[in-house]
PDB file of N, CA and C in Angstrom:
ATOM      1  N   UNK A   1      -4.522 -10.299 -12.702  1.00  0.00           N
ATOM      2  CA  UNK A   1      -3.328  -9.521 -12.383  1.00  0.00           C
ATOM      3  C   UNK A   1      -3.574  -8.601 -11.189  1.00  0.00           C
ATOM      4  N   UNK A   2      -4.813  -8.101 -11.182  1.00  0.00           N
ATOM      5  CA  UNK A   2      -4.650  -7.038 -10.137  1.00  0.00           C
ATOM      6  C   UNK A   2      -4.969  -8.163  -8.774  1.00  0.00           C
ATOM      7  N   UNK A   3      -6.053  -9.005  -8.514  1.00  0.00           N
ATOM      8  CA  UNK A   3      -6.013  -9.885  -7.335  1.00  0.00           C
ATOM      9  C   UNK A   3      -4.198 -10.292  -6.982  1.00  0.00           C
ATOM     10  N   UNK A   4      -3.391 -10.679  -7.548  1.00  0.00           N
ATOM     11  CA  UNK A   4      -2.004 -10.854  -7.869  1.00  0.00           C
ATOM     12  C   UNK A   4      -1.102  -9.848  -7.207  1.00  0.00           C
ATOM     13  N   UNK A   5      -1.782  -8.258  -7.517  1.00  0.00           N
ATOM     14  CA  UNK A   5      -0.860  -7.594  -7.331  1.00  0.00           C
ATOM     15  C   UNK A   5      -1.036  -7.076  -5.840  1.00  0.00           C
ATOM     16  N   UNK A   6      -2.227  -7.407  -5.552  1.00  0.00           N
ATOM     17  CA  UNK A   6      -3.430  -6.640  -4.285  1.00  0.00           C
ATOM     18  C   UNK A   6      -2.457  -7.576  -3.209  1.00  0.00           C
ATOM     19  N   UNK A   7      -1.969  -9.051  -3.795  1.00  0.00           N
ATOM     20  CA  UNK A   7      -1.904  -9.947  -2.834  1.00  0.00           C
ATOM     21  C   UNK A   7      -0.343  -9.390  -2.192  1.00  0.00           C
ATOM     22  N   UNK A   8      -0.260  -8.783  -3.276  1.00  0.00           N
ATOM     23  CA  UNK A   8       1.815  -8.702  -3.306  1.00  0.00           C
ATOM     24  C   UNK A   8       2.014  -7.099  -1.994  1.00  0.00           C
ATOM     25  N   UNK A   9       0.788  -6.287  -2.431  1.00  0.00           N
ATOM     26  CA  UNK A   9       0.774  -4.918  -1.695  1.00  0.00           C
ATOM     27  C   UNK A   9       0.670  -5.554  -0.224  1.00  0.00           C
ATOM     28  N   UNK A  10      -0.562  -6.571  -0.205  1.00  0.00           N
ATOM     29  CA  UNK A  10      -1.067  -6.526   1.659  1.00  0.00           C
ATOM     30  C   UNK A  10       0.353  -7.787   2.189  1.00  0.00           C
ATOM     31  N   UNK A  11       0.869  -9.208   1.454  1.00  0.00           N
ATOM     32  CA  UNK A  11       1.218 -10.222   2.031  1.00  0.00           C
ATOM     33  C   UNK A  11       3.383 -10.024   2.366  1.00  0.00           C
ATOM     34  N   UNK A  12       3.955  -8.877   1.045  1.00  0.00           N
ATOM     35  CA  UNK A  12       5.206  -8.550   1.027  1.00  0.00           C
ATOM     36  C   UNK A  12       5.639  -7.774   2.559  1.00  0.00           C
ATOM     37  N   UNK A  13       6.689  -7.586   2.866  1.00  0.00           N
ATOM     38  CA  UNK A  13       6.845  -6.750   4.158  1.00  0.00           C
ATOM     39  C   UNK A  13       7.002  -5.578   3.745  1.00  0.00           C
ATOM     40  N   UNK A  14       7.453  -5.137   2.224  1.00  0.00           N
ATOM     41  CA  UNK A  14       7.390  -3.914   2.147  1.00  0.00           C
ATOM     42  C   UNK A  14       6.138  -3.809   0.976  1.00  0.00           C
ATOM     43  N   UNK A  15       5.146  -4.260   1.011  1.00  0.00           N
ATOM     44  CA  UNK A  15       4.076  -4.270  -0.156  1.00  0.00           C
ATOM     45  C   UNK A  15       3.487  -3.431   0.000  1.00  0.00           C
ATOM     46  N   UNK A  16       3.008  -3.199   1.305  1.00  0.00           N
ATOM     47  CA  UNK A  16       2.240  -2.078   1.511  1.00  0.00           C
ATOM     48  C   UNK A  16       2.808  -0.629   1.388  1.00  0.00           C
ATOM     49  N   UNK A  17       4.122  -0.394   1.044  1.00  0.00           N
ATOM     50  CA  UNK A  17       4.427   0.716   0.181  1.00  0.00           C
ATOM     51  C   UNK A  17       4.208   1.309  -0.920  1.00  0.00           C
ATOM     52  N   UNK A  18       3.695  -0.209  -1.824  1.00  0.00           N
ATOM     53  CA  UNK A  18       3.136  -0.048  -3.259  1.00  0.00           C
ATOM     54  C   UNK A  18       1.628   0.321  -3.603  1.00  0.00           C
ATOM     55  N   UNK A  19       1.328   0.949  -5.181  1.00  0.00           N
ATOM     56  CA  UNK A  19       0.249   0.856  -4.717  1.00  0.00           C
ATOM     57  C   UNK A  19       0.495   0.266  -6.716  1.00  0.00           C
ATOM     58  N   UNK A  20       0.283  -0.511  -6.830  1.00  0.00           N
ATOM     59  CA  UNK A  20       0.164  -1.099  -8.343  1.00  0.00           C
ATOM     60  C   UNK A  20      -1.469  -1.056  -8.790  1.00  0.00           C
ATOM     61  N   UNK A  21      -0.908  -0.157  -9.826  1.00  0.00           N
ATOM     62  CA  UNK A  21      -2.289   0.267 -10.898  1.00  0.00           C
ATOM     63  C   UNK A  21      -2.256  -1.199 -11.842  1.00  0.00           C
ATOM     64  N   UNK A  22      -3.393  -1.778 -12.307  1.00  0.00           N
ATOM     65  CA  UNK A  22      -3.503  -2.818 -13.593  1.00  0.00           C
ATOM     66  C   UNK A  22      -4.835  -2.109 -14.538  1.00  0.00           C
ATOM     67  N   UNK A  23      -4.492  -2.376 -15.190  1.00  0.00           N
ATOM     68  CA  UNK A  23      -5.750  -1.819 -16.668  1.00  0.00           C
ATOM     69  C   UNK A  23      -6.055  -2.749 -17.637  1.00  0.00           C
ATOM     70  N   UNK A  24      -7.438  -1.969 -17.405  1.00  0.00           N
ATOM     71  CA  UNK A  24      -7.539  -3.430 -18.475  1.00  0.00           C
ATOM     72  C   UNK A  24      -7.317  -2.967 -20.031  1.00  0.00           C
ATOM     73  N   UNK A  25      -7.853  -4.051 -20.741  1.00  0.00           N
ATOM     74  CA  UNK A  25      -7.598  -3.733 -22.237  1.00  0.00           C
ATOM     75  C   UNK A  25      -8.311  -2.079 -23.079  1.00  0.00           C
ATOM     76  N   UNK A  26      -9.106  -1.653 -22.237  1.00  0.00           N
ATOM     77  CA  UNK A  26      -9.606  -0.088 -22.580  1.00  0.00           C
ATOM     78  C   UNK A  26      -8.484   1.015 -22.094  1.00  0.00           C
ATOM     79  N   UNK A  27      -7.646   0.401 -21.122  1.00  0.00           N
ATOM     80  CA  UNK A  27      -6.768   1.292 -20.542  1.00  0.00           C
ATOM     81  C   UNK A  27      -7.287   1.837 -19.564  1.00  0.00           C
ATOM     82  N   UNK A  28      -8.673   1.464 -19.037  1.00  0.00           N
ATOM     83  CA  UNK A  28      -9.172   1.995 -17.406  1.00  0.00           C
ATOM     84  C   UNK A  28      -8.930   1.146 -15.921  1.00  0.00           C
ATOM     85  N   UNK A  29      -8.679   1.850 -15.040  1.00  0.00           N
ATOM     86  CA  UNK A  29      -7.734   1.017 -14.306  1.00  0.00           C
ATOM     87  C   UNK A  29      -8.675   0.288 -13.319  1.00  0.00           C
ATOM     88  N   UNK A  30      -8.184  -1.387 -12.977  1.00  0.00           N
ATOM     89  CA  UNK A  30      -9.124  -1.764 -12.135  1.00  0.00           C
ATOM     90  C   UNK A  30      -9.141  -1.628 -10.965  1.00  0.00           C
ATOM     91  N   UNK A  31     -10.276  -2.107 -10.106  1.00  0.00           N
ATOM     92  CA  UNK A  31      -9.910  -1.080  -9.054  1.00  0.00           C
ATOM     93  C   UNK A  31      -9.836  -2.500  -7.828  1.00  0.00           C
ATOM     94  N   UNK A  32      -9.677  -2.755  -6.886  1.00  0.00           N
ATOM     95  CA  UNK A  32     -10.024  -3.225  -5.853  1.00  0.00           C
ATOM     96  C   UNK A  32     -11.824  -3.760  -5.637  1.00  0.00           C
ATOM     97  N   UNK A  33     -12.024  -2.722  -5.252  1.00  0.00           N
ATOM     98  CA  UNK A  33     -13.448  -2.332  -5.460  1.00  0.00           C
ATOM     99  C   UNK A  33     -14.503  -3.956  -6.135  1.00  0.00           C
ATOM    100  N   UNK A  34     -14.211  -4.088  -7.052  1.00  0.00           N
ATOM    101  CA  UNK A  34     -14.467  -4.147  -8.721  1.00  0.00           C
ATOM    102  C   UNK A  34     -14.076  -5.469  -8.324  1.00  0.00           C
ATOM    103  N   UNK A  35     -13.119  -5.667  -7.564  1.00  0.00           N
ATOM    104  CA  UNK A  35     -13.108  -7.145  -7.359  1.00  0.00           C
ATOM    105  C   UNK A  35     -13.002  -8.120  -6.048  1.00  0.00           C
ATOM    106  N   UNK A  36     -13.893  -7.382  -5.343  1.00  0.00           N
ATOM    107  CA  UNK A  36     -14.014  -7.372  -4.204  1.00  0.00           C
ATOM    108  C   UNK A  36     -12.725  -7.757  -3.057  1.00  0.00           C
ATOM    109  N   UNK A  37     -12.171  -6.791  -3.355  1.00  0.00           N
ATOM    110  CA  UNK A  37     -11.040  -6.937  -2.525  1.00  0.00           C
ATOM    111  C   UNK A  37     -10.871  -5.677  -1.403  1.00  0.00           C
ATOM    112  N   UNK A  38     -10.896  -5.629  -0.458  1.00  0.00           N
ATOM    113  CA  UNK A  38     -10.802  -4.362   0.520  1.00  0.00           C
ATOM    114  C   UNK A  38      -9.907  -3.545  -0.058  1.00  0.00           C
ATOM    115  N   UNK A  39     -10.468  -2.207   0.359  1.00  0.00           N
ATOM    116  CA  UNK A  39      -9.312  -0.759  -0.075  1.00  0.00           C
ATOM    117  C   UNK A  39      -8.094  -1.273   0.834  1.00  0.00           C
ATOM    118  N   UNK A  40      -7.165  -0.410   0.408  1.00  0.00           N
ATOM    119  CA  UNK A  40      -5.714  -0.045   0.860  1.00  0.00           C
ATOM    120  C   UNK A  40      -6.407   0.440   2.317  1.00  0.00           C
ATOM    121  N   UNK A  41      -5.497   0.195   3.384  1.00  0.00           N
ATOM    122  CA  UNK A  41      -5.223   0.486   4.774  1.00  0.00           C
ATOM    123  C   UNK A  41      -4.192   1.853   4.819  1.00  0.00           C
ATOM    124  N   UNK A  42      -4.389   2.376   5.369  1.00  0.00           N
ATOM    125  CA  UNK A  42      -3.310   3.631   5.654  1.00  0.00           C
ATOM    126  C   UNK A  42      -2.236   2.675   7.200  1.00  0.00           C
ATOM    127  N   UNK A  43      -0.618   3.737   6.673  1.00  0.00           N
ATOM    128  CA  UNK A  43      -0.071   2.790   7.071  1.00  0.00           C
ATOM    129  C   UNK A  43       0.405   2.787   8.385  1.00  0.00           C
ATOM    130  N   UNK A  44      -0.436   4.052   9.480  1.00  0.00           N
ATOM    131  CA  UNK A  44      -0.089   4.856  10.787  1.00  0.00           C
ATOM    132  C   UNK A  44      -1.383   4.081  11.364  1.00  0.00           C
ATOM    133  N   UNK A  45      -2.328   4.528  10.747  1.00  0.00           N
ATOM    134  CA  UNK A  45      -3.720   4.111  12.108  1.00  0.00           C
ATOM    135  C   UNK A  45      -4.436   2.853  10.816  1.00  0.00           C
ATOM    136  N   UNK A  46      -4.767   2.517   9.789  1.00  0.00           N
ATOM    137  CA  UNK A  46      -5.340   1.181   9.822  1.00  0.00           C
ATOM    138  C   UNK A  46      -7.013   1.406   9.345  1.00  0.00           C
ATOM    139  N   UNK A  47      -7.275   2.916   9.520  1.00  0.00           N
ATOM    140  CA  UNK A  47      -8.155   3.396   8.629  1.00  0.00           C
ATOM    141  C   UNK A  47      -7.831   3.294   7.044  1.00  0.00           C
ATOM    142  N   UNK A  48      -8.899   3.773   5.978  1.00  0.00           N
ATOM    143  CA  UNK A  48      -9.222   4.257   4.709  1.00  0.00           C
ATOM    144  C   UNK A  48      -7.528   4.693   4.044  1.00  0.00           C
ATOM    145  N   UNK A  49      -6.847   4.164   3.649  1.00  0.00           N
ATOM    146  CA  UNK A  49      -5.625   5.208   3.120  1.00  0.00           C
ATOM    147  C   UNK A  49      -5.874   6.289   2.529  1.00  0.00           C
ATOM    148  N   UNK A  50      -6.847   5.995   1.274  1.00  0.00           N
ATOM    149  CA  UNK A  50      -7.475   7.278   0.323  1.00  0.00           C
ATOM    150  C   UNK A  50      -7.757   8.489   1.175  1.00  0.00           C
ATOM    151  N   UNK A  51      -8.532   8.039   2.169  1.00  0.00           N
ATOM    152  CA  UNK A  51      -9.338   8.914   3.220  1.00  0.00           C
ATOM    153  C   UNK A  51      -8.106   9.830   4.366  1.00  0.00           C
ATOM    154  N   UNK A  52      -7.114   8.670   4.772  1.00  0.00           N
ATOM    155  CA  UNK A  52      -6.122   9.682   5.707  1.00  0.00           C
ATOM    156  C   UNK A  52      -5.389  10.088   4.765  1.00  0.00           C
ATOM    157  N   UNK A  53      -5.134  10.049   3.321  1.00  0.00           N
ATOM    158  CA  UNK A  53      -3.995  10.928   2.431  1.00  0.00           C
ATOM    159  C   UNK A  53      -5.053  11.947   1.880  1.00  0.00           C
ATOM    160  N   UNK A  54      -6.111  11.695   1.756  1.00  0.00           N
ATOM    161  CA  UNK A  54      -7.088  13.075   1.014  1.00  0.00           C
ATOM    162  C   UNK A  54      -7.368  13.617   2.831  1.00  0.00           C
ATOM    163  N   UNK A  55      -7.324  13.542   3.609  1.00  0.00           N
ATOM    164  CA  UNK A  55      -7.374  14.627   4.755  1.00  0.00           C
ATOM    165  C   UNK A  55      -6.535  15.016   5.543  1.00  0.00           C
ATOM    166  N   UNK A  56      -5.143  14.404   5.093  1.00  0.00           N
ATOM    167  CA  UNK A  56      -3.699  14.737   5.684  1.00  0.00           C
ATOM    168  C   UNK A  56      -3.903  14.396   7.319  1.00  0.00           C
ATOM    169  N   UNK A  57      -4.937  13.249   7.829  1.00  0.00           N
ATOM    170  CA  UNK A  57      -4.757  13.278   8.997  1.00  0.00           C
ATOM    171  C   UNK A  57      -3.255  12.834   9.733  1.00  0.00           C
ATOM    172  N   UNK A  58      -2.296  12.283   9.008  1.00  0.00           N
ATOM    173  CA  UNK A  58      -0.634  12.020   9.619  1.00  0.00           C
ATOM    174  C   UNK A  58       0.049  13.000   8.815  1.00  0.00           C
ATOM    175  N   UNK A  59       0.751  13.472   9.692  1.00  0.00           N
ATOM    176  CA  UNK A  59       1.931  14.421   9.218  1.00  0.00           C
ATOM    177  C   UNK A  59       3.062  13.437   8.223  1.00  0.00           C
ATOM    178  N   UNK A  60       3.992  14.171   7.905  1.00  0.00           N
ATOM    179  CA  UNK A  60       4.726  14.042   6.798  1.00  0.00           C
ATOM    180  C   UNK A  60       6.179  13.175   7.569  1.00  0.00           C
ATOM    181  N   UNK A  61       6.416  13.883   8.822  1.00  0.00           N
ATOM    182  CA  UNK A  61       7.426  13.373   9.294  1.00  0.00           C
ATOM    183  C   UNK A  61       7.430  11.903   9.757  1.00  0.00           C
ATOM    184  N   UNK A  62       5.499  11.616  10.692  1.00  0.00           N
ATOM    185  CA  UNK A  62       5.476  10.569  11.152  1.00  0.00           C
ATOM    186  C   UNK A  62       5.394   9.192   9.707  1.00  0.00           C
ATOM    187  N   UNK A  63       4.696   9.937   8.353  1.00  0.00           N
ATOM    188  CA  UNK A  63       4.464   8.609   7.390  1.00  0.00           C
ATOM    189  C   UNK A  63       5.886   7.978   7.084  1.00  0.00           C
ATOM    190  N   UNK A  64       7.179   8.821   6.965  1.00  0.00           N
ATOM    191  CA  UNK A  64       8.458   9.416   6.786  1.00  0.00           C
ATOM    192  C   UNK A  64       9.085   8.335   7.601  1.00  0.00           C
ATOM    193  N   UNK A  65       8.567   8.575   8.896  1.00  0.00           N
ATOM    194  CA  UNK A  65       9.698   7.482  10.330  1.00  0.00           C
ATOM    195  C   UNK A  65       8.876   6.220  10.135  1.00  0.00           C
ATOM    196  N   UNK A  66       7.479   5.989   9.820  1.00  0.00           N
ATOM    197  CA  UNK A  66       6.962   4.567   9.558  1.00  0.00           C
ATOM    198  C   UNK A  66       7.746   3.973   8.180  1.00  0.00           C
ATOM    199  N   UNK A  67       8.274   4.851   6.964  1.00  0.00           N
ATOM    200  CA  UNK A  67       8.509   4.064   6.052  1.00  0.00           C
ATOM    201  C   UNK A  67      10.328   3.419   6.210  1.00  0.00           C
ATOM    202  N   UNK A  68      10.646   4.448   6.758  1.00  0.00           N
ATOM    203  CA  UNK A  68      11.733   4.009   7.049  1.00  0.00           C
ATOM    204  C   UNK A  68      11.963   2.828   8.060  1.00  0.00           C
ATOM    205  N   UNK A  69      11.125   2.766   9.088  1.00  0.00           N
ATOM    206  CA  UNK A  69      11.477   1.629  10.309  1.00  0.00           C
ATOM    207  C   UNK A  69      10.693   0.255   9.532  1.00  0.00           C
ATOM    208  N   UNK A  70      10.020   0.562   8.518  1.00  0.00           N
ATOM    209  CA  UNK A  70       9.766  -0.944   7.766  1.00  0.00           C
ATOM    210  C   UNK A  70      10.907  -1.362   6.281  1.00  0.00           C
ATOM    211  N   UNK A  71      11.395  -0.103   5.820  1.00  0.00           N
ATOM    212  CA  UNK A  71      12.300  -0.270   5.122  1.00  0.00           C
ATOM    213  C   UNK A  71      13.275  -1.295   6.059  1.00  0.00           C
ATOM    214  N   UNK A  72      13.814  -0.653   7.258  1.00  0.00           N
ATOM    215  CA  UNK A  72      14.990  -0.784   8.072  1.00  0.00           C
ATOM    216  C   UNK A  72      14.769  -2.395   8.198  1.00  0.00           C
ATOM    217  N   UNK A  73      13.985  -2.317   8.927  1.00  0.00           N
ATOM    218  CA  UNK A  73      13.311  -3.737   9.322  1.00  0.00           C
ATOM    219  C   UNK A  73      13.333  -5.102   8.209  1.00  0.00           C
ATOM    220  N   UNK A  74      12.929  -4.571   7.353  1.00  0.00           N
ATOM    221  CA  UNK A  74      12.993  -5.661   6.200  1.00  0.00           C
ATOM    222  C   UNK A  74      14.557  -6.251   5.522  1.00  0.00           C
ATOM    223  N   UNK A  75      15.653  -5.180   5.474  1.00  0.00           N
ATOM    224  CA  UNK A  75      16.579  -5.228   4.820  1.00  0.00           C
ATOM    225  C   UNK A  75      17.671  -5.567   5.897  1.00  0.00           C
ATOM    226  N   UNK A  76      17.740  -5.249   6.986  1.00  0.00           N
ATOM    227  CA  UNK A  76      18.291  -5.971   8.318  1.00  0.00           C
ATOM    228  C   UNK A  76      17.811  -7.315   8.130  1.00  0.00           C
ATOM    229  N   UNK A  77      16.705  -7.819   7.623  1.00  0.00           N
ATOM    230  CA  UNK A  77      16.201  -9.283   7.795  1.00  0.00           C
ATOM    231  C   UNK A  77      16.989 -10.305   6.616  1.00  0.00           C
ATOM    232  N   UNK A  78      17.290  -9.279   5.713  1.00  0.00           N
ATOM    233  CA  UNK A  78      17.697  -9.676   4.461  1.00  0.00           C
ATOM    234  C   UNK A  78      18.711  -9.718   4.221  1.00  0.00           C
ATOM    235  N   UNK A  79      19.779  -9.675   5.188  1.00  0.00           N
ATOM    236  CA  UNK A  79      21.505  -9.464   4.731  1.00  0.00           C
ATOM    237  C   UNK A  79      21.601 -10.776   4.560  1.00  0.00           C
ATOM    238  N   UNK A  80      22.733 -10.602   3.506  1.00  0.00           N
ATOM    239  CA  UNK A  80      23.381 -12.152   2.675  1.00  0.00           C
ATOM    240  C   UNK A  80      25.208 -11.885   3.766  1.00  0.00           C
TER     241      UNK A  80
END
């Protein structure tokens, strides 16, 4: 499930908005890590995500105008 879900975060156009927790049967969560799958990317520069959200290196406004111009982007692609 989590290789599954890892695939859905990096391969969706808006996946990389998500960040889907899976647990296993103890209720501890698996990690990436654990299954050799690369960490999350941050979604401005392409570094560590953990690392630019635990040091606030992007402001609030710029993560703000990136989520929106991939929101925008995706759902313009998607009109019925």
């Amino acid at each position: 499930m989590k290789k599954l879900a890892a695939e859905i975060e990096e391969t969706h156009s808006l996946g990389r908005l998500y960040d889907f927790d899976v647990l296993d049967a103890d209720g501890k969560q698996i990690s990436r890590v654990e299954l050799g799958i690369a960490s999350r990317k941050c979604l401005l520069c392409d570094n560590d995500a953990f690392q630019c959200g635990r040091s606030r290196n992007h402001g609030l406004s710029d993560l703000t105008e990136k989520i929106e111009t991939m929101a925008t982007q995706y759902f313009n692609g998607h009109k019925k």
